[in-house]
N, C-alpha and C. Protein backbone atom coordinates (compact mmCIF):
# COMPACT_ATOMS: atom_id res chain seq x y z
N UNK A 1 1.56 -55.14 50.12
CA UNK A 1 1.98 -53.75 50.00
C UNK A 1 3.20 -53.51 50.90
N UNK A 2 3.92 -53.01 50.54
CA UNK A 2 5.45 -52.45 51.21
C UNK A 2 5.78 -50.65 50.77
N UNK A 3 5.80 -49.90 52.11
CA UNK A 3 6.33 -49.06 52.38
C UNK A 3 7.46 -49.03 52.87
N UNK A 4 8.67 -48.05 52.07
CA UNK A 4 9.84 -48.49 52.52
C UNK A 4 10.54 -46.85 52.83
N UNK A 5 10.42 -46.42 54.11
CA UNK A 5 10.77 -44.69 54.48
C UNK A 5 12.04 -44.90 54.51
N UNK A 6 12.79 -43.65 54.05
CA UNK A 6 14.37 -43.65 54.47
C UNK A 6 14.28 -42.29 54.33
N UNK A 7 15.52 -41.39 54.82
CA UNK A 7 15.78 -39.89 54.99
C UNK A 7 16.23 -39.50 56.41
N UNK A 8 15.61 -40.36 57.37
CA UNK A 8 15.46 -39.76 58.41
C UNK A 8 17.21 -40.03 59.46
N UNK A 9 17.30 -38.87 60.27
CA UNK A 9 18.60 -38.99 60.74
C UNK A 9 19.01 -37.51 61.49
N UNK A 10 19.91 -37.21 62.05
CA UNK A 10 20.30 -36.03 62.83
C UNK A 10 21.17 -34.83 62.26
N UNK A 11 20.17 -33.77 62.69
CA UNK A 11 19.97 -32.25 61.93
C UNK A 11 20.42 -31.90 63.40
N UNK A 12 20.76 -30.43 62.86
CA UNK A 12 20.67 -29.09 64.06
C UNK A 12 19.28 -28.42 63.78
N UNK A 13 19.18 -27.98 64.51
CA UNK A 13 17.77 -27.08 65.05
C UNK A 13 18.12 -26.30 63.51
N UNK A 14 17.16 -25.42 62.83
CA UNK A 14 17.29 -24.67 61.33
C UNK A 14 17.52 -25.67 60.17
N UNK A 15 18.01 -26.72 60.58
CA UNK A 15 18.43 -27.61 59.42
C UNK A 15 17.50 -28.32 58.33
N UNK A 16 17.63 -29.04 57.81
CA UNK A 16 16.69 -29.54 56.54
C UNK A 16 17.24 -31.28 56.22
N UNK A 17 15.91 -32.12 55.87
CA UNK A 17 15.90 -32.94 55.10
C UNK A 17 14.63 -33.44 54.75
N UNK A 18 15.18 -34.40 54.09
CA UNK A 18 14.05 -34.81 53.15
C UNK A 18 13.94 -36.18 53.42
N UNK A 19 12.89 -36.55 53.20
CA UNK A 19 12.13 -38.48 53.76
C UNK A 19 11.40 -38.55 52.68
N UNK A 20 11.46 -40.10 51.97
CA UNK A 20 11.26 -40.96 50.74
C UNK A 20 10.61 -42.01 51.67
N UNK A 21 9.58 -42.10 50.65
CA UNK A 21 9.05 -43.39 50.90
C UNK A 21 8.37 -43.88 49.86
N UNK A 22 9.46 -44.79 49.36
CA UNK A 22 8.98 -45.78 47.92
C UNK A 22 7.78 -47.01 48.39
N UNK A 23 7.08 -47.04 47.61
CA UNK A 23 5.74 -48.16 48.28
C UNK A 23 5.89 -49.05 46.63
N UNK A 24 5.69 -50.48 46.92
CA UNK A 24 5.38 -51.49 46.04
C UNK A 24 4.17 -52.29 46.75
N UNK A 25 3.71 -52.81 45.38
CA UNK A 25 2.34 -53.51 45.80
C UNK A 25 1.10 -52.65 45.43
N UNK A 26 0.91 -51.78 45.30
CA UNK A 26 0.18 -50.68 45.66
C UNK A 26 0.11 -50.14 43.68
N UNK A 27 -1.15 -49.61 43.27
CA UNK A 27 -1.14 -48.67 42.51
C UNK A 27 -1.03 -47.47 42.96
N UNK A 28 -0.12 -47.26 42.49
CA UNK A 28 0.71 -45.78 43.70
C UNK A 28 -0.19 -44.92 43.01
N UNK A 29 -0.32 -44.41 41.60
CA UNK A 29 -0.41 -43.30 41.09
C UNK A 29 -2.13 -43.19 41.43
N UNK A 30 -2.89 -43.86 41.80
CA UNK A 30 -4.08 -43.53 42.05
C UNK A 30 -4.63 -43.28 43.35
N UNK A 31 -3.69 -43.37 44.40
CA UNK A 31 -3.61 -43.45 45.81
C UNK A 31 -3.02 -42.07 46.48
N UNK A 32 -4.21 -41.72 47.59
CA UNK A 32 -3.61 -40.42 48.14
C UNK A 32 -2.54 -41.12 48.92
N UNK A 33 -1.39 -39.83 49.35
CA UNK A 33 -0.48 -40.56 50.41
C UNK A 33 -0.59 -39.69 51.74
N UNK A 34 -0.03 -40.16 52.66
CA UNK A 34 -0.12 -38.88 54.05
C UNK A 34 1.61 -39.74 54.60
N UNK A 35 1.68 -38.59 55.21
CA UNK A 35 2.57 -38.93 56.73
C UNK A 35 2.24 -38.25 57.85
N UNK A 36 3.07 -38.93 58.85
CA UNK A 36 2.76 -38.83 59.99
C UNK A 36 3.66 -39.17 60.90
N UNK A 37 3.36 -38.40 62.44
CA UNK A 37 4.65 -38.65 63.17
C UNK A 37 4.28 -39.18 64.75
N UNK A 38 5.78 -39.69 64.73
CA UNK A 38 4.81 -39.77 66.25
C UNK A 38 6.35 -39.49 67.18
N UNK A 39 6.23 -38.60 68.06
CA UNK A 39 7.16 -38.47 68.70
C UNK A 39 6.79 -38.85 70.63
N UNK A 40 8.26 -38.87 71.47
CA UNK A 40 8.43 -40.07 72.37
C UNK A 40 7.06 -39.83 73.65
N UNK A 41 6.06 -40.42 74.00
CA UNK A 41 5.15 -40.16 74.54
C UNK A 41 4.18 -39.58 74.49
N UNK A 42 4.00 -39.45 73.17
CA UNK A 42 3.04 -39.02 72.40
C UNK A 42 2.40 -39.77 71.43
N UNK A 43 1.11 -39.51 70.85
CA UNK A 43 -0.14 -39.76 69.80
C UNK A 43 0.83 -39.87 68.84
N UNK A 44 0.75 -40.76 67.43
CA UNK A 44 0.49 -40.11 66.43
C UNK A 44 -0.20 -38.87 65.45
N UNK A 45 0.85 -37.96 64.92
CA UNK A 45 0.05 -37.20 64.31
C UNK A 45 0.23 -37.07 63.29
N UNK A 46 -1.23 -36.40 62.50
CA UNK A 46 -0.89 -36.05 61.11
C UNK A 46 -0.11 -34.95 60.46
N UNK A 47 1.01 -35.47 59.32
CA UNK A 47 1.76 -34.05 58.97
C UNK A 47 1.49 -33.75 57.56
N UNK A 48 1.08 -34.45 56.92
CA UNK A 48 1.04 -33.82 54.93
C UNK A 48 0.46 -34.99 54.11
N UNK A 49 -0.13 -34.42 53.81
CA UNK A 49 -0.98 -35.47 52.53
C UNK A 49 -1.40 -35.32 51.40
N UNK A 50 -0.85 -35.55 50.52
CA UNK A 50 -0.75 -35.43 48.99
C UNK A 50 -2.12 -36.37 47.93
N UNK A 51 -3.12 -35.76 47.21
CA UNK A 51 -3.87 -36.85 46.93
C UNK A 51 -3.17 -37.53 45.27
N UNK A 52 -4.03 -38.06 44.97
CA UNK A 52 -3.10 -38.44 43.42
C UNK A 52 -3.18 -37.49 42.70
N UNK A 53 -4.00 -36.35 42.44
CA UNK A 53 -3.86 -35.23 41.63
C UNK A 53 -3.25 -34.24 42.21
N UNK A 54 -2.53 -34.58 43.27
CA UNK A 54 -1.21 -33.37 43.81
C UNK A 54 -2.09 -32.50 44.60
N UNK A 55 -3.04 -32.33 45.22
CA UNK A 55 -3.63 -31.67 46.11
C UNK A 55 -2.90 -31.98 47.31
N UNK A 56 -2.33 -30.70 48.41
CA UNK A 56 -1.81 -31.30 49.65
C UNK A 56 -2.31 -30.63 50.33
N UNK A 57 -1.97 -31.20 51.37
CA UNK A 57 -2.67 -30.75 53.15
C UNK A 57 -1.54 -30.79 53.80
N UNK A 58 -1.69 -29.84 54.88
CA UNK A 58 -0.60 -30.37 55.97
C UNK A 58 -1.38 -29.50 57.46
N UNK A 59 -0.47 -30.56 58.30
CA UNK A 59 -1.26 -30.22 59.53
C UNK A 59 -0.34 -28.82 60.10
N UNK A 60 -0.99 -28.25 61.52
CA UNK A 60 -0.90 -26.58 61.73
C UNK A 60 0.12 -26.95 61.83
N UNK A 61 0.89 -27.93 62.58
CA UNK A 61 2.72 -27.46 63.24
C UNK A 61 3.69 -27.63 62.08
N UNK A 62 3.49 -27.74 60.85
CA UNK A 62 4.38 -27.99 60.09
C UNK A 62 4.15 -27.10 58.50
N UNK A 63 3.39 -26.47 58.73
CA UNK A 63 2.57 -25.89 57.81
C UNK A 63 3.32 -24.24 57.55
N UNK A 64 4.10 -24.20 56.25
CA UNK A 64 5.08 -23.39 55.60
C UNK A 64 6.78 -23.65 55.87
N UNK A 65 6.77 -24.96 56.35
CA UNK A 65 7.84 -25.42 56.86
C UNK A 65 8.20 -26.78 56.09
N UNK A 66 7.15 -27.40 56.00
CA UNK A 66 7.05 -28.84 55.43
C UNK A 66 6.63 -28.87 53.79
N UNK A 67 7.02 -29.59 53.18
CA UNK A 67 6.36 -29.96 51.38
C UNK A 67 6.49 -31.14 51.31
N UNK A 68 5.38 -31.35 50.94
CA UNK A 68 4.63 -32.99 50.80
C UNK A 68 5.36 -33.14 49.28
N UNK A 69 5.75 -33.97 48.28
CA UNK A 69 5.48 -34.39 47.09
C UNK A 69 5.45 -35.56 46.70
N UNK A 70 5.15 -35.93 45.43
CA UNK A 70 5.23 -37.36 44.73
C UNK A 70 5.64 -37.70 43.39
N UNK A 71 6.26 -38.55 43.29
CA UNK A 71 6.67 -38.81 41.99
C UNK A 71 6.37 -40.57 41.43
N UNK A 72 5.04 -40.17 40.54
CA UNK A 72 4.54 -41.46 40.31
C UNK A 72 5.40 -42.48 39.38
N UNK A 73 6.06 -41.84 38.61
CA UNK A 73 7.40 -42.90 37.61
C UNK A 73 8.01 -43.76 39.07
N UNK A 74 8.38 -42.94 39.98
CA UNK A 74 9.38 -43.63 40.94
C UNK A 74 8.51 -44.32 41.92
N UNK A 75 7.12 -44.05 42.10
CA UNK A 75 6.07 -44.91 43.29
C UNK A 75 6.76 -44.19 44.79
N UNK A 76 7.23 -42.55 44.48
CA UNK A 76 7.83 -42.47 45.90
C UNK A 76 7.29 -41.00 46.73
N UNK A 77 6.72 -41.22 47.55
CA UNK A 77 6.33 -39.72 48.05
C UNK A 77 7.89 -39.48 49.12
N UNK A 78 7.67 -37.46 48.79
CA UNK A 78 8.70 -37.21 49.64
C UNK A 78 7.99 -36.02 50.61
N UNK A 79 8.99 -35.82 51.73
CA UNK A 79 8.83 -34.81 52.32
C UNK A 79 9.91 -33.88 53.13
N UNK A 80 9.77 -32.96 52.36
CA UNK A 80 11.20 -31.76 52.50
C UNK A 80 10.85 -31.12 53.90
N UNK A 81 11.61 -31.05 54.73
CA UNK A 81 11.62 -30.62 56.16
C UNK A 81 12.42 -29.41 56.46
N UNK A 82 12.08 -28.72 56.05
CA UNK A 82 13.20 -27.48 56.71
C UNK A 82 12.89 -26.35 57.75
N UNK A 83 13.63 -25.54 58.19
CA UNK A 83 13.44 -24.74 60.01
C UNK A 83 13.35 -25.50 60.79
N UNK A 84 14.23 -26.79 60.71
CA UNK A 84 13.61 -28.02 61.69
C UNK A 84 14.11 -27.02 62.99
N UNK A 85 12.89 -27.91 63.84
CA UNK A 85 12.57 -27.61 65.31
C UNK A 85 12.92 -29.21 66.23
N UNK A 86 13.69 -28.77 67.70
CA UNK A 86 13.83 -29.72 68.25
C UNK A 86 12.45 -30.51 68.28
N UNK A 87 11.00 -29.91 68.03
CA UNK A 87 10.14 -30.42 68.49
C UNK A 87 9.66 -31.25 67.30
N UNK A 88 10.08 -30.99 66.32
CA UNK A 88 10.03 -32.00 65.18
C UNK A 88 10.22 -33.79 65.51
N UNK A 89 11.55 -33.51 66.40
CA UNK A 89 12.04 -35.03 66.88
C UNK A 89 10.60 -35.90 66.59
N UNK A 90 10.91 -36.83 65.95
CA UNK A 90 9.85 -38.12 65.75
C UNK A 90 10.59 -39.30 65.59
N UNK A 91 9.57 -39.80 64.85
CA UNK A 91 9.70 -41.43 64.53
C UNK A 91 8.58 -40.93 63.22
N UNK A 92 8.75 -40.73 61.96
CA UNK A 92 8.13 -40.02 60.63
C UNK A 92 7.69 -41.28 59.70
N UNK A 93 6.20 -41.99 59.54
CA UNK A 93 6.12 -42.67 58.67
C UNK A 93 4.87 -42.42 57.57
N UNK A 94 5.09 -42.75 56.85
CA UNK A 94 4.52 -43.06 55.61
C UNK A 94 2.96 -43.82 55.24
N UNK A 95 1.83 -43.68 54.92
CA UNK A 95 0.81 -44.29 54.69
C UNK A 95 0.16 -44.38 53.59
N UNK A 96 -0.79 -45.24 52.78
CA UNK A 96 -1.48 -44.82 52.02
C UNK A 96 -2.57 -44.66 52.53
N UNK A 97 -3.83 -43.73 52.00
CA UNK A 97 -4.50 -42.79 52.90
C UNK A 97 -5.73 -44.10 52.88
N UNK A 98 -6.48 -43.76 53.36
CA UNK A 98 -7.45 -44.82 53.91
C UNK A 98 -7.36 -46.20 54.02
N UNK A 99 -6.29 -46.71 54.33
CA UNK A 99 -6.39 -48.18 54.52
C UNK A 99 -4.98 -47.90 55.71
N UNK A 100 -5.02 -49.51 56.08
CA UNK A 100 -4.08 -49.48 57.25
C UNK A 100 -2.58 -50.00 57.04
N UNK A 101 -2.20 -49.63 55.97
CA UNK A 101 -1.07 -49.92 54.94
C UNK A 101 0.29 -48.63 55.47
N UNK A 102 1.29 -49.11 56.32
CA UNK A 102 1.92 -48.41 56.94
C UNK A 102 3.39 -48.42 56.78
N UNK A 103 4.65 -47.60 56.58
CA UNK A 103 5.97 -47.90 56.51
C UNK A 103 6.13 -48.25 57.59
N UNK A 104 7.59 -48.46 58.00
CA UNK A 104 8.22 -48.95 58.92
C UNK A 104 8.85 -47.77 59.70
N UNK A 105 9.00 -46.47 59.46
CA UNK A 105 9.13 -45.23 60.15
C UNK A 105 10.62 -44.94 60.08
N UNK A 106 11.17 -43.76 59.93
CA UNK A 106 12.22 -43.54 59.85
C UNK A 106 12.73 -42.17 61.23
N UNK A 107 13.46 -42.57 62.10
CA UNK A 107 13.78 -41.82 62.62
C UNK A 107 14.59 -40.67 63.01
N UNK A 108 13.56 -38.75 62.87
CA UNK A 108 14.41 -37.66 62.87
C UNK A 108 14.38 -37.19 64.49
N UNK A 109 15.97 -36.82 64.33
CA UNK A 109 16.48 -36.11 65.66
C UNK A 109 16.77 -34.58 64.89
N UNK A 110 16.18 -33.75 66.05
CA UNK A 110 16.48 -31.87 65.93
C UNK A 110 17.38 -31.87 67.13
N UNK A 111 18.46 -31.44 66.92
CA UNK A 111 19.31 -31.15 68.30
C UNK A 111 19.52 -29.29 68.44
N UNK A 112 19.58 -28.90 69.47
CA UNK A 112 18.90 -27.44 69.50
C UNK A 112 20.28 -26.90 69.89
């Protein structure tokens, strides 16, 4: 299985983007997805999780700010980031949900 995140890169504080993460190996379309972040001295945490019938979650700090989606033709979940907050700053990766199947993380800077 290969997770492959890209999007990530340097915003101003209010700004917006979006993070892809195409996965091969994997029957994508039957697989919930999540992301998650982990920023510098800190836990990993959970931010949005999409199941295969498009049900999403997202955790409190990102929640009316963040949109999880997926697009099973392409095998790629995305996630639209906007009102970014310096506190957003991470290291943002990609999972499929219950197993230990992980991207390689793509890293967002909020500069304030």
């Amino acid at each position: 299985v290969q997770l492959q995140a890209s999007g990530g890169g340097l915003v101003q504080s209010g700004g917006s983007l979006r993070l892809s993460c195409a996965a091969s190996g994997v029957i994508f379309s039957i697989r919930a997805m999540n992301w998650y972040r982990q920023a510098p001295g800190k836990q990993r945490e959970f931010i949005a999780g999409i199941s295969s019938g498009g049900s999403t979650y997202y955790g409190d700090s990102v929640k009316g700010r963040f949109t999880i989606s997926r697009d099973n033709a392409k095998n790629t979940v995305y996630l639209q980031m906007n009102s970014l907050k310096p506190e957003d700053t991470a290291v943002y990766y990609c999972k499929v949900d219950g197993t230990n199947w992980w991207g390689q993380g793509t890293l967002v800077t909020v500069s304030s």
